[in-house]
N, C-alpha and C. Protein backbone atom coordinates (compact mmCIF):
# COMPACT_ATOMS: atom_id res chain seq x y z
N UNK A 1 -20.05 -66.66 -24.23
CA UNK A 1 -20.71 -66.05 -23.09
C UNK A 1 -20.31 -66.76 -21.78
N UNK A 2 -20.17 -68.11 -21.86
CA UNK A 2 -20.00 -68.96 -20.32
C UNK A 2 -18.02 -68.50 -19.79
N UNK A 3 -17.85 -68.51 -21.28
CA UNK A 3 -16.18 -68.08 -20.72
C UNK A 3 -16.04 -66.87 -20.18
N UNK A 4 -16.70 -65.94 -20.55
CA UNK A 4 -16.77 -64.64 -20.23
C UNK A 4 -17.08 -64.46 -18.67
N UNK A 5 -18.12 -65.08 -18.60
CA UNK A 5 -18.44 -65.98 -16.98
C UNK A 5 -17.43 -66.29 -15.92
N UNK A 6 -17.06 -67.07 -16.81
CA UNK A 6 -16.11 -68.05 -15.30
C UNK A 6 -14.95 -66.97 -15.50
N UNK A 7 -14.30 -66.37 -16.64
CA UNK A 7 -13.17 -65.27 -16.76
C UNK A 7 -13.63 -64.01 -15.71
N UNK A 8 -14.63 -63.84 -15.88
CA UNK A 8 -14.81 -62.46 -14.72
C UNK A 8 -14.86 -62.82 -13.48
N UNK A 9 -15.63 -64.20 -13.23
CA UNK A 9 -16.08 -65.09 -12.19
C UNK A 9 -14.36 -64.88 -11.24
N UNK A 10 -13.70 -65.47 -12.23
CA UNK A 10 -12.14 -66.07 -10.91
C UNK A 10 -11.63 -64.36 -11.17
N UNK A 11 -11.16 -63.44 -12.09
CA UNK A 11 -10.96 -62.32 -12.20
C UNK A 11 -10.97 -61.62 -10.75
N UNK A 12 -12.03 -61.70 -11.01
CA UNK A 12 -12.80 -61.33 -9.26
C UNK A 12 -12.32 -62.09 -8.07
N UNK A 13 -12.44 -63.16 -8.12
CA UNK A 13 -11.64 -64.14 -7.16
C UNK A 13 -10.45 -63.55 -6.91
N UNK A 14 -9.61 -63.21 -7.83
CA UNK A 14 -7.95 -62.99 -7.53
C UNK A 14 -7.73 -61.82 -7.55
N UNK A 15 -8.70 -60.72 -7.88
CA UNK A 15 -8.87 -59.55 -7.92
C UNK A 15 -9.10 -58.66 -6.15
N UNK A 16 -10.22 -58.93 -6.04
CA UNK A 16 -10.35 -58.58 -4.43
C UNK A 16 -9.36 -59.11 -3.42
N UNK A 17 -8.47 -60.24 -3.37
CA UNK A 17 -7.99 -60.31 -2.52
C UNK A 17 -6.75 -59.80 -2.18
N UNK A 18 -6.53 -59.35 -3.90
CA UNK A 18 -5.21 -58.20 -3.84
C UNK A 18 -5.30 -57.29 -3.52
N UNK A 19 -6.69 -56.69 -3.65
CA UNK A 19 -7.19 -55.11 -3.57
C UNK A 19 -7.14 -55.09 -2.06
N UNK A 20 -8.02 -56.46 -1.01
CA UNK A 20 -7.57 -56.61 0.37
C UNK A 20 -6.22 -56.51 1.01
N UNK A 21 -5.48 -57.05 0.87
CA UNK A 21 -4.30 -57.36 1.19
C UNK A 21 -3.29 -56.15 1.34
N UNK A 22 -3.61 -55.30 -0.59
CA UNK A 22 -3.22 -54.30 -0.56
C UNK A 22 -3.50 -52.96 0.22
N UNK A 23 -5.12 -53.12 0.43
CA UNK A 23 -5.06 -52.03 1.72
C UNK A 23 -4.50 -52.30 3.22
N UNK A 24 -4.29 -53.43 3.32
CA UNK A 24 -4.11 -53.48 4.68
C UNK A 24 -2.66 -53.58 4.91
N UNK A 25 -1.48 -53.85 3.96
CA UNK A 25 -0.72 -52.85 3.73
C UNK A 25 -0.20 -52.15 3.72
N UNK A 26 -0.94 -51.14 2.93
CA UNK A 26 -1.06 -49.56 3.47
C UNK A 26 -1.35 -49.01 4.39
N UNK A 27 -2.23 -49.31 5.55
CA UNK A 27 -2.39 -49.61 6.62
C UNK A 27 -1.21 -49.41 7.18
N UNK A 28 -0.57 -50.50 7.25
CA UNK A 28 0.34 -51.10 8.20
C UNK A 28 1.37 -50.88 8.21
N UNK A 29 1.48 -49.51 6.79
CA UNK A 29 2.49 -48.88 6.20
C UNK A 29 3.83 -49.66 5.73
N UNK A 30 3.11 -50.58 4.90
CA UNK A 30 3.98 -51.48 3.93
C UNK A 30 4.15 -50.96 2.98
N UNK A 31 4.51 -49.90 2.04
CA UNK A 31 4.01 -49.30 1.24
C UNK A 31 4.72 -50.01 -0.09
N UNK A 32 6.01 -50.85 0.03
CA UNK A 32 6.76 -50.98 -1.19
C UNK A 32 5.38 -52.63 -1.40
N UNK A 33 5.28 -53.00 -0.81
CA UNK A 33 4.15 -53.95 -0.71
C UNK A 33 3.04 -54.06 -1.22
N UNK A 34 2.47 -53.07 -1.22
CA UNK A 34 1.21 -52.05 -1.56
C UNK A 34 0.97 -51.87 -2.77
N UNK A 35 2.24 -51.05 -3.14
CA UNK A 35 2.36 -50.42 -4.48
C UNK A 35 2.30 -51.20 -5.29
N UNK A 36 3.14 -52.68 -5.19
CA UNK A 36 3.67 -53.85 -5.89
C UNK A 36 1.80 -54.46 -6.18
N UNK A 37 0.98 -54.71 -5.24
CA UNK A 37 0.11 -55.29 -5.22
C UNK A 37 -1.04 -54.48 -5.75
N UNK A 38 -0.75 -53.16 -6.01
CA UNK A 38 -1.78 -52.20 -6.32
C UNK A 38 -1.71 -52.25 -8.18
N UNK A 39 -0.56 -52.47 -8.63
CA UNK A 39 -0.04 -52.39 -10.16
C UNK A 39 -0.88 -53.53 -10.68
N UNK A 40 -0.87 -54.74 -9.59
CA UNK A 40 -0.89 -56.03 -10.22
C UNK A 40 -3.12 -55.85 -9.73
N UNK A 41 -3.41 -55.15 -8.71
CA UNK A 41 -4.95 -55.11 -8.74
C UNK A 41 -5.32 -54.10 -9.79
N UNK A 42 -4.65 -53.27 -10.46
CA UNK A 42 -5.03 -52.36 -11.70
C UNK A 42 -5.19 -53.24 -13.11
N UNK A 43 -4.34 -53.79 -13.37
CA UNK A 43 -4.21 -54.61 -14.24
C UNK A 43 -5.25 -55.18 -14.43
N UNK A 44 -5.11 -56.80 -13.12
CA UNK A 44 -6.69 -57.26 -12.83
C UNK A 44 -7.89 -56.77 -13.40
N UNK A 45 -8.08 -55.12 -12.43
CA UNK A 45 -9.42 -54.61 -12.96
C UNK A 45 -9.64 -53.85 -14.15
N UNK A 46 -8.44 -53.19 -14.83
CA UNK A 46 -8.93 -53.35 -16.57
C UNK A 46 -9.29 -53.82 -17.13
N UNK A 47 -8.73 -55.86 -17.40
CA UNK A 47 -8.80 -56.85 -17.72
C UNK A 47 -10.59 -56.87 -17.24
N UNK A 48 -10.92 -57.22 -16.20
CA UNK A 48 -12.30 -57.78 -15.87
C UNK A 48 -12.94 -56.91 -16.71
N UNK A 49 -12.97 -55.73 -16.56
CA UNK A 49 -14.09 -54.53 -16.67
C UNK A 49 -14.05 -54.32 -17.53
N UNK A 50 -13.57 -54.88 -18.80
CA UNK A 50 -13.55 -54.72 -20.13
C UNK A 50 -13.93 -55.62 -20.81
N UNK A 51 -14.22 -56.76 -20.09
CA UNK A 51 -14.98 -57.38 -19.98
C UNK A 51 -16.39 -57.92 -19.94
N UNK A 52 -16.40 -56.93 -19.16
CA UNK A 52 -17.99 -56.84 -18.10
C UNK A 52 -18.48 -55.63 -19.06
N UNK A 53 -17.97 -54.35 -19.80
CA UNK A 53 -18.14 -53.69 -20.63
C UNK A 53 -17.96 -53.25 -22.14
N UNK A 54 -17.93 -54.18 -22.61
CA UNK A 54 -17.35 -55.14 -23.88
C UNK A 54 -18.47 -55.24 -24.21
N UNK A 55 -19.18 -54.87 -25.87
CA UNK A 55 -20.44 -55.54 -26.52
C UNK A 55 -21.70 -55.11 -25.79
N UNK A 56 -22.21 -56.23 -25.69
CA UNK A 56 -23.78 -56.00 -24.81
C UNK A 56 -23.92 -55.58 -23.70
N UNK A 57 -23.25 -55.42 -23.12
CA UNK A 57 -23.04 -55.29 -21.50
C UNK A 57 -24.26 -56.21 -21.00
N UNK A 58 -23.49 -57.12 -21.04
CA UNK A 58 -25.22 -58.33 -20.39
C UNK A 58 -25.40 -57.93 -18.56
N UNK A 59 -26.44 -58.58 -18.56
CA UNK A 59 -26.89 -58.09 -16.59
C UNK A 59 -26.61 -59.39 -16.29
N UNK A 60 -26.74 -60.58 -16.65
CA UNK A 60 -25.74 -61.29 -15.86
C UNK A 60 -24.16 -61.64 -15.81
N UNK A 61 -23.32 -61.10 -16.40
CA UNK A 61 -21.95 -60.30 -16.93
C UNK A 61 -21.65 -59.52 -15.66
N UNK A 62 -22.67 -58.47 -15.38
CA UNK A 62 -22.63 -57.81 -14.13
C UNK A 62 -22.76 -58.28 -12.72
N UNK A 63 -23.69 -59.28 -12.51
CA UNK A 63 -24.32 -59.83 -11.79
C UNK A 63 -23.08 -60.59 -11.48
N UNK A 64 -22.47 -61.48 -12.29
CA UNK A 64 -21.22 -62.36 -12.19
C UNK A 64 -19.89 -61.24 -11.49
N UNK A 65 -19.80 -60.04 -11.72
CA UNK A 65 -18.41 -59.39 -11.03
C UNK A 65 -18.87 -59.27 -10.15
N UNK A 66 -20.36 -58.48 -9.22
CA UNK A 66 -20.53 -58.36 -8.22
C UNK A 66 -20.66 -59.44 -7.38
N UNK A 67 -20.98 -61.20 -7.57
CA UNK A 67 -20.55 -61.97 -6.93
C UNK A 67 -19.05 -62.20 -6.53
N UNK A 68 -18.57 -62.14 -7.50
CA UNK A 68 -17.42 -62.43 -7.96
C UNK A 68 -16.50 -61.81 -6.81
N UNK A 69 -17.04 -60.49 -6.70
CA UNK A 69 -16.53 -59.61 -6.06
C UNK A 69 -17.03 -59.94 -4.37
N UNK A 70 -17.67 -60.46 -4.00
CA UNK A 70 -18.20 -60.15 -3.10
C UNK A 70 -17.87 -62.03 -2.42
N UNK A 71 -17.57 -62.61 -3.31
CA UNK A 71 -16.48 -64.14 -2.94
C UNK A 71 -15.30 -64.02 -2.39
N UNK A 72 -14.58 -62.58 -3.09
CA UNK A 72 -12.88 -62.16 -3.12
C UNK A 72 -13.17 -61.74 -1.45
N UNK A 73 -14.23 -61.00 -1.57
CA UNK A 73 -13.81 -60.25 -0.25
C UNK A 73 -13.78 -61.25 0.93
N UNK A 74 -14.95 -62.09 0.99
CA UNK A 74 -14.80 -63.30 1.61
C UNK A 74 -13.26 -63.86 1.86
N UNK A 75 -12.81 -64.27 0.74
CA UNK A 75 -11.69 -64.33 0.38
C UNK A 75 -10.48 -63.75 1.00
N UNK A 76 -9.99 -62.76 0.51
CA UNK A 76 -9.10 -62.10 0.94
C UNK A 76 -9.33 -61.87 2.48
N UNK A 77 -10.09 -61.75 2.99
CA UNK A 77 -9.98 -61.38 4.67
C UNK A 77 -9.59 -62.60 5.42
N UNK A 78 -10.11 -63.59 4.75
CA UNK A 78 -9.64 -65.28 5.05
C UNK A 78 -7.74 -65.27 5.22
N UNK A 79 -7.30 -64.69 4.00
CA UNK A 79 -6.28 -64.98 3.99
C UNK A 79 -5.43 -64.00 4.61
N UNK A 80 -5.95 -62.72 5.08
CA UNK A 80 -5.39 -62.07 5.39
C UNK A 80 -5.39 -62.23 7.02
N UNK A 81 -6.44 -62.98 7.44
CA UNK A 81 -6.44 -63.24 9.15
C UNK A 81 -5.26 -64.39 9.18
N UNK A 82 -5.01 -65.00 8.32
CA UNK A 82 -4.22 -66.36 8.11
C UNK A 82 -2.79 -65.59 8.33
N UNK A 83 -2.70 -64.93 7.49
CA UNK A 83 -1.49 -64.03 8.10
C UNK A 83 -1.12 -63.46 8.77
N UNK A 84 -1.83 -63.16 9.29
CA UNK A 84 -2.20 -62.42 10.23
C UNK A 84 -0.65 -61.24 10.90
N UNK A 85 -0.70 -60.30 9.72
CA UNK A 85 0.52 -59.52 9.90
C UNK A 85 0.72 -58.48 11.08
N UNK A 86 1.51 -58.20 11.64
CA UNK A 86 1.86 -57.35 12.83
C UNK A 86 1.52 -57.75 13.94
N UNK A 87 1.40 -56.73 14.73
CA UNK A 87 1.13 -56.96 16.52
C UNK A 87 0.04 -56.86 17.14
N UNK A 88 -0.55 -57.44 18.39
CA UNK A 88 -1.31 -57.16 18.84
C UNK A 88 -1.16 -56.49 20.29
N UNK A 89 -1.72 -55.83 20.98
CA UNK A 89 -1.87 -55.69 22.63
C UNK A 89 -2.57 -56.22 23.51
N UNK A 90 -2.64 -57.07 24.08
CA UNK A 90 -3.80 -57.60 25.09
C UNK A 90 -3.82 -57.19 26.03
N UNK A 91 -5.05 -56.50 26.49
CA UNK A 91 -5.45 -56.42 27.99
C UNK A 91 -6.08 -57.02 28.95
N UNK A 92 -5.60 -57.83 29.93
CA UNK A 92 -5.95 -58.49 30.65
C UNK A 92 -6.36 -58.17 32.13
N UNK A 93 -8.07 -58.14 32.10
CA UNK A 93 -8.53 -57.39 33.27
C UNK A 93 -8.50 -58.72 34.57
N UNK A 94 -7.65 -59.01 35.81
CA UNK A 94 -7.91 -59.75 36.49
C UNK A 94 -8.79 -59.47 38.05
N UNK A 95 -9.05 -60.21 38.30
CA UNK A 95 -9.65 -60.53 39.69
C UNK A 95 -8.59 -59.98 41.07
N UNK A 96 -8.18 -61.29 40.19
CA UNK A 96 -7.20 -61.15 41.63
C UNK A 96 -5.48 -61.14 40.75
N UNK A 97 -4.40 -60.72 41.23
CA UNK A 97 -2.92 -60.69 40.52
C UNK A 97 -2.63 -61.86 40.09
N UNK A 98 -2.47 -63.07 40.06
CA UNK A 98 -1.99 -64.18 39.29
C UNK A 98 -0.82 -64.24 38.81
N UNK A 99 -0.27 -64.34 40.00
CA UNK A 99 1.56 -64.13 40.06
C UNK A 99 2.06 -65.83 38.74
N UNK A 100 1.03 -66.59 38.97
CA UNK A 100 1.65 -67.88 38.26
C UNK A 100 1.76 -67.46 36.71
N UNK A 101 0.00 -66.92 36.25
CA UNK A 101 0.30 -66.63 34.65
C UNK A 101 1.01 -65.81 34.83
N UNK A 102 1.25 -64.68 35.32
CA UNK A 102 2.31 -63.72 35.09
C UNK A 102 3.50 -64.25 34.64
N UNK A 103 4.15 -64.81 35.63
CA UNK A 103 5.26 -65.72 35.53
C UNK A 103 5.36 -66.64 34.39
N UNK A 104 3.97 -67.11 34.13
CA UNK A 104 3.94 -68.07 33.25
C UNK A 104 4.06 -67.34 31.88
N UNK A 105 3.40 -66.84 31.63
CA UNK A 105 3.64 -65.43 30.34
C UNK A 105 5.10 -64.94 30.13
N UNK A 106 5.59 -64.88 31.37
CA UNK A 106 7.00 -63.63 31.08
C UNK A 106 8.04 -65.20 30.54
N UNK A 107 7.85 -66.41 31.27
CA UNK A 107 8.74 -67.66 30.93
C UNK A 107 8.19 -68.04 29.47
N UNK A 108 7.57 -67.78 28.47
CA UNK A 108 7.02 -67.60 27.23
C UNK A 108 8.08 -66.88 26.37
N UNK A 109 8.57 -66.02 27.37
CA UNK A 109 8.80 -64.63 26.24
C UNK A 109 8.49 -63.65 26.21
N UNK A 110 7.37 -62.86 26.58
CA UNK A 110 6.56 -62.35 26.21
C UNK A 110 6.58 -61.26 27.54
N UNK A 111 6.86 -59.79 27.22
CA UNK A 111 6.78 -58.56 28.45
C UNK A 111 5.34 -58.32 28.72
N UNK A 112 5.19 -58.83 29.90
CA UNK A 112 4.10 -58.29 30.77
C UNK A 112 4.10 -57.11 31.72
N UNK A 113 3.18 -56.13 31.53
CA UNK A 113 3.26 -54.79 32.69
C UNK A 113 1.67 -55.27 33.14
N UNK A 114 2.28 -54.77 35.05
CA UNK A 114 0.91 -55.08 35.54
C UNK A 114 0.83 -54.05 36.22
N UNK A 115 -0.51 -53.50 36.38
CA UNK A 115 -1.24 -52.33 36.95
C UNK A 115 -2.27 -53.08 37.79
N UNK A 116 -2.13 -51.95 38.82
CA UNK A 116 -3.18 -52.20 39.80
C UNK A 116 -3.93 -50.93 39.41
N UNK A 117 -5.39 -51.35 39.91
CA UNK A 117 -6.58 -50.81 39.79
C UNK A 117 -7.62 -50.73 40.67
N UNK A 118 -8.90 -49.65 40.82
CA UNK A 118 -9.76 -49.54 41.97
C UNK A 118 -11.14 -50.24 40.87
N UNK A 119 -11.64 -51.57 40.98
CA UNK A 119 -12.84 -51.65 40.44
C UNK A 119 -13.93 -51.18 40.79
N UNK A 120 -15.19 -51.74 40.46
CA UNK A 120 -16.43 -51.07 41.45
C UNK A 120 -16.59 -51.76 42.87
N UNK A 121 -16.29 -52.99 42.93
CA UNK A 121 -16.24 -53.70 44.29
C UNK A 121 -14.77 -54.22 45.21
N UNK A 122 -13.94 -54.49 44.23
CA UNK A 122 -12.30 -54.29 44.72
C UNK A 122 -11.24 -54.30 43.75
N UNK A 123 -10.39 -54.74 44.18
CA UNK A 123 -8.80 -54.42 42.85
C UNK A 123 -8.91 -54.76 42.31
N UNK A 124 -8.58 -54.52 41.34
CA UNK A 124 -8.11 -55.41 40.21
C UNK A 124 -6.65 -54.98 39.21
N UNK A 125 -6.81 -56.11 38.75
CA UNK A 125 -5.83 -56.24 37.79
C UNK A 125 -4.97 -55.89 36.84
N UNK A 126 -4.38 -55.47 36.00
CA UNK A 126 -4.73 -55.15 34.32
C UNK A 126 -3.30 -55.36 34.00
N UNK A 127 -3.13 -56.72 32.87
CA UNK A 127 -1.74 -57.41 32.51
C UNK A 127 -2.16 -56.67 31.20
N UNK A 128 -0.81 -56.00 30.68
CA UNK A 128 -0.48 -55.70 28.79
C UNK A 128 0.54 -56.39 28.92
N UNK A 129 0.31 -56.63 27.38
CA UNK A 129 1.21 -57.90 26.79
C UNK A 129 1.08 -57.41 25.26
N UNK A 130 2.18 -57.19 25.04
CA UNK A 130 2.54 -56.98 23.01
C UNK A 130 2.64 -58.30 23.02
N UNK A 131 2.48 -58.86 21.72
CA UNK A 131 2.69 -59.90 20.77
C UNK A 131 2.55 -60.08 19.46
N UNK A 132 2.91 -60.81 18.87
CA UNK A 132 2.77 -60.87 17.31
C UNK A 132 1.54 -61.73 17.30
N UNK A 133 0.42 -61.11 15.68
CA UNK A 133 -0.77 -61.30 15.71
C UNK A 133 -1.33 -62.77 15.68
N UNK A 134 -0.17 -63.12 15.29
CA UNK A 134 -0.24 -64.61 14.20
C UNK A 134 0.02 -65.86 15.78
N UNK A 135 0.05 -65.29 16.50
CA UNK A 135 0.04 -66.10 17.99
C UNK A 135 -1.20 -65.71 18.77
N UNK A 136 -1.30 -64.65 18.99
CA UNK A 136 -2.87 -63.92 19.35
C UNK A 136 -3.91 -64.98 19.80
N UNK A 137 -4.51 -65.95 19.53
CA UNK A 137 -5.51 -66.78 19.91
C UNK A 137 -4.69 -67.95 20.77
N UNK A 138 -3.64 -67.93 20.55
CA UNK A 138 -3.17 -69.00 21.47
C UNK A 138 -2.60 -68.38 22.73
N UNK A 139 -2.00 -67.10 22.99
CA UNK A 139 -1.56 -66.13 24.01
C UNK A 139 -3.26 -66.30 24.66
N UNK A 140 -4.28 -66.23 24.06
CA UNK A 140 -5.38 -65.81 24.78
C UNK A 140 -5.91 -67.05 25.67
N UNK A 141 -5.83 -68.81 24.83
CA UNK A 141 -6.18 -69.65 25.29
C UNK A 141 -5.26 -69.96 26.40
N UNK A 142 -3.73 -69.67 26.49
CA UNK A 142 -3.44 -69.66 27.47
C UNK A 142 -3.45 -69.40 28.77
N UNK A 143 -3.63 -67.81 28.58
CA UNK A 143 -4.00 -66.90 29.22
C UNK A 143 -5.81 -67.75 30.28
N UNK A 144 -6.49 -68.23 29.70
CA UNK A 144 -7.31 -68.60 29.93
C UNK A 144 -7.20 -69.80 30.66
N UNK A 145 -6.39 -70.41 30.21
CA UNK A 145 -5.89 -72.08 31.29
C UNK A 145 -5.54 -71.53 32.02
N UNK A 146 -5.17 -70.28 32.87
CA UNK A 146 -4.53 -69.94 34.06
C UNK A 146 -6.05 -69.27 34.92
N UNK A 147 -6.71 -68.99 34.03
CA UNK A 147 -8.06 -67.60 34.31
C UNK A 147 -8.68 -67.35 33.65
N UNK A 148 -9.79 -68.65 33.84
CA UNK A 148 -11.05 -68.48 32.91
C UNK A 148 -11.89 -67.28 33.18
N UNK A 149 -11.71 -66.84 33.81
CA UNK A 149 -12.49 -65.60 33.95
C UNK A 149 -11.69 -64.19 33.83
N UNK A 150 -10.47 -64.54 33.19
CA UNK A 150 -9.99 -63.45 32.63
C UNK A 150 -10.96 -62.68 31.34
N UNK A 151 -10.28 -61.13 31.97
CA UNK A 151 -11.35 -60.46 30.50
C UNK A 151 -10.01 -59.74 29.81
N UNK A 152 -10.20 -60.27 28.31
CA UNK A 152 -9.50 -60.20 27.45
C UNK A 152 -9.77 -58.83 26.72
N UNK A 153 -9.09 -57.99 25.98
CA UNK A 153 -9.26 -56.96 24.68
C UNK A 153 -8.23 -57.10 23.86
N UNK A 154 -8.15 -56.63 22.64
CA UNK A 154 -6.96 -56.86 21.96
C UNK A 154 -6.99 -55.79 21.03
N UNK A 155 -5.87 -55.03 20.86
CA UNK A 155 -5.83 -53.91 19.87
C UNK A 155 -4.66 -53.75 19.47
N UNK A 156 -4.83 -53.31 18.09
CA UNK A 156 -3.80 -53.26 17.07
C UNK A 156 -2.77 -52.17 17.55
N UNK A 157 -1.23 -51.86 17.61
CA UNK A 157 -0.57 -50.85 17.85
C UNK A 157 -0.06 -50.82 16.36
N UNK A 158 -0.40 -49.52 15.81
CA UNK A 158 0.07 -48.62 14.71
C UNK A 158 1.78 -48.61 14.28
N UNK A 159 2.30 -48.61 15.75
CA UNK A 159 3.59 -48.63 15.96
C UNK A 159 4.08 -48.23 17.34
N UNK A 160 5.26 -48.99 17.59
CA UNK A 160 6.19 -48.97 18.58
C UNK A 160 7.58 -48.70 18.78
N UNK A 161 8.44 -48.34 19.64
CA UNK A 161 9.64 -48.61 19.28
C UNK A 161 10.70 -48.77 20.48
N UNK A 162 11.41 -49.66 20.48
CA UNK A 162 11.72 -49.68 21.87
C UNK A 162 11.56 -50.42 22.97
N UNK A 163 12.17 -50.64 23.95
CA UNK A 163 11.53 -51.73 24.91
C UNK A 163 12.01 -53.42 24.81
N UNK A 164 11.75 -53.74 25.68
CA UNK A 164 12.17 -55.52 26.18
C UNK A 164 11.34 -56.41 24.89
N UNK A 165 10.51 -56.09 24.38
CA UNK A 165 9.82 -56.77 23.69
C UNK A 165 10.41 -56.91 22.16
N UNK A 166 10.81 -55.64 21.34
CA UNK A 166 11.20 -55.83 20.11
C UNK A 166 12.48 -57.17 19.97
N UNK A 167 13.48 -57.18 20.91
CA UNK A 167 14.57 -57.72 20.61
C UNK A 167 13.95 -59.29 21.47
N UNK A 168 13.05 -59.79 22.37
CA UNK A 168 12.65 -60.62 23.21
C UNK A 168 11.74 -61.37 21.54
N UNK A 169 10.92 -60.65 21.39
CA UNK A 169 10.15 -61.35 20.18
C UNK A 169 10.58 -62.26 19.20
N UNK A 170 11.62 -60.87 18.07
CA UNK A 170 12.40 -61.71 17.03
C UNK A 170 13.23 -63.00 17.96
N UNK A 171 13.45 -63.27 19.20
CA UNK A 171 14.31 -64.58 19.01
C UNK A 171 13.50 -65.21 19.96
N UNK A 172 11.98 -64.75 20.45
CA UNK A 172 11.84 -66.14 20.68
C UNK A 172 10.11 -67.22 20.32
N UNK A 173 10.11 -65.65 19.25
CA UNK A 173 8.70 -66.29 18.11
C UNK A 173 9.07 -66.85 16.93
N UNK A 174 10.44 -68.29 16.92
CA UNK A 174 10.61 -68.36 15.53
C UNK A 174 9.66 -69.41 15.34
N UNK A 175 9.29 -70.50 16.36
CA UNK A 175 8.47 -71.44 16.12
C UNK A 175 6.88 -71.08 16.77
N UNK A 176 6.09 -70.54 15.96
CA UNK A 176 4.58 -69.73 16.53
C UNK A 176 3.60 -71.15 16.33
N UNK A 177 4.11 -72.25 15.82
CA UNK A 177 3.16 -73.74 15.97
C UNK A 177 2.97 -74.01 17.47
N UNK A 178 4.64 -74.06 18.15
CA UNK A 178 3.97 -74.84 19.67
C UNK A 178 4.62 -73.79 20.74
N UNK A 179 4.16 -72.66 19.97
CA UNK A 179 4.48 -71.49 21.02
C UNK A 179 4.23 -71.37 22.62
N UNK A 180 2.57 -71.63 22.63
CA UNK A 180 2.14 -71.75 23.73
C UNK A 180 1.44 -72.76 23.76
N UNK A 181 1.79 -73.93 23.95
CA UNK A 181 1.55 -75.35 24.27
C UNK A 181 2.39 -75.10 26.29
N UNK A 182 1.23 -75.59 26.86
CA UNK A 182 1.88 -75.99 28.18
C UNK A 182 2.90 -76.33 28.55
C-alpha cells in the first residue's frame, strides 16, 4: 500500500509537468514538441491510473493523485517560467520621452518604437520593445533604473515576422546572464 503511495505520489510529480509544458507548447505552436511530450504524458497516466484503480480503489490512493497532481502543477509552471520560452512585448507608458533609456535600450540591442500620445493632463510617452521572455524581468529592472515611474505591460506575441528585431536578437541575446547589467 505505501509503495503504491509514493508510486502515484512522484507519478504525479512527473506527470503534470509534462502535461504543462506540453500545453504550452501547443500554444506556442511547437507541435513536434508537444506530440513527443503528449506520448510520454499518456503513458504516465495509464501507468498512475491503474494504479489508483487497481483492487480496492482506496480513498487515500485517490487522495494521493489529486495531491500529487496538484504538486505537478505547482511544479511544472515553476519550470516552465524558468524557461521561459518565446517573446515578450513591453509597453512602456512615459512621462516625459527619455531620450537616455531610449538610447540606452536601442545600445542593448533591443528595437524600440516610440509614440507620442495625448494623456489626461499632458503627453506622454509609449516605448514597444520585443524581447525574448527569458530576459523580460531584467529589460524591466532596467527600464526602471532609468524611470521609476515608468508604467510597464507585457504581452505575449503569438507571432511575428520581420523587422530589425528577428535578426538584432539571435546575435545579440547569446549571453541573457549579464544582458542587462549597466
Amino acid at each position: 500500500m505505501l509503495v503504491n503511495l509514493l508510486v502515484i505520489f512522484i507519478l504525479q510529480l512527473v506527470y503534470v509537468p509534462i502535461m504543462t509544458l506540453r500545453t504550452i507548447f501547443l500554444v506556442k505552436n511547437m507541435s513536434i514538441a508537444a506530440s513527443l511530450l503528449g506520448i510520454l504524458e499518456t503513458l504516465i497516466s495509464i501507468f498512475s491510473l491503474s494504479i489508483v484503480f487497481s483492487g480496492n480503489q482506496s480513498l487515500t490512493e485517490k487522495l494521493i493523485y489529486a495531491v500529487g497532481f496538484g504538486v505537478g502543477l505547482f511544479i511544472g509552471t515553476r519550470i516552465e517560467n524558468k524557461l521561459a520560452i518565446g517573446y515578450t512585448t513591453l509597453y512602456v507608458n512615459l512621462m516625459d520621452e527619455n531620450e537616455k533609456l531610449i538610447e540606452a535600450l536601442r545600445n542593448k540591442g533591443l528595437g524600440v518604437t516610440v509614440f507620442e500620445g495625448s494623456g489626461r493632463d499632458s503627453k506622454r510617452y509609449q516605448l514597444e520593445i520585443l524581447t525574448k521572455r527569458n530576459v523580460e524581468t531584467e529589460v524591466m529592472k532596467f527600464i526602471e533604473q532609468y524611470d521609476p515611474k515608468a508604467f510597464i505591460v507585457s504581452y505575449e506575441p503569438r507571432r511575428f515576422k520581420g523587422g530589425f528585431l528577428v535578426k538584432t536578437m539571435k546575435k545579440n541575446m547569446k549571453n541573457t546572464q549579464t544582458y542587462m547589467t549597466k
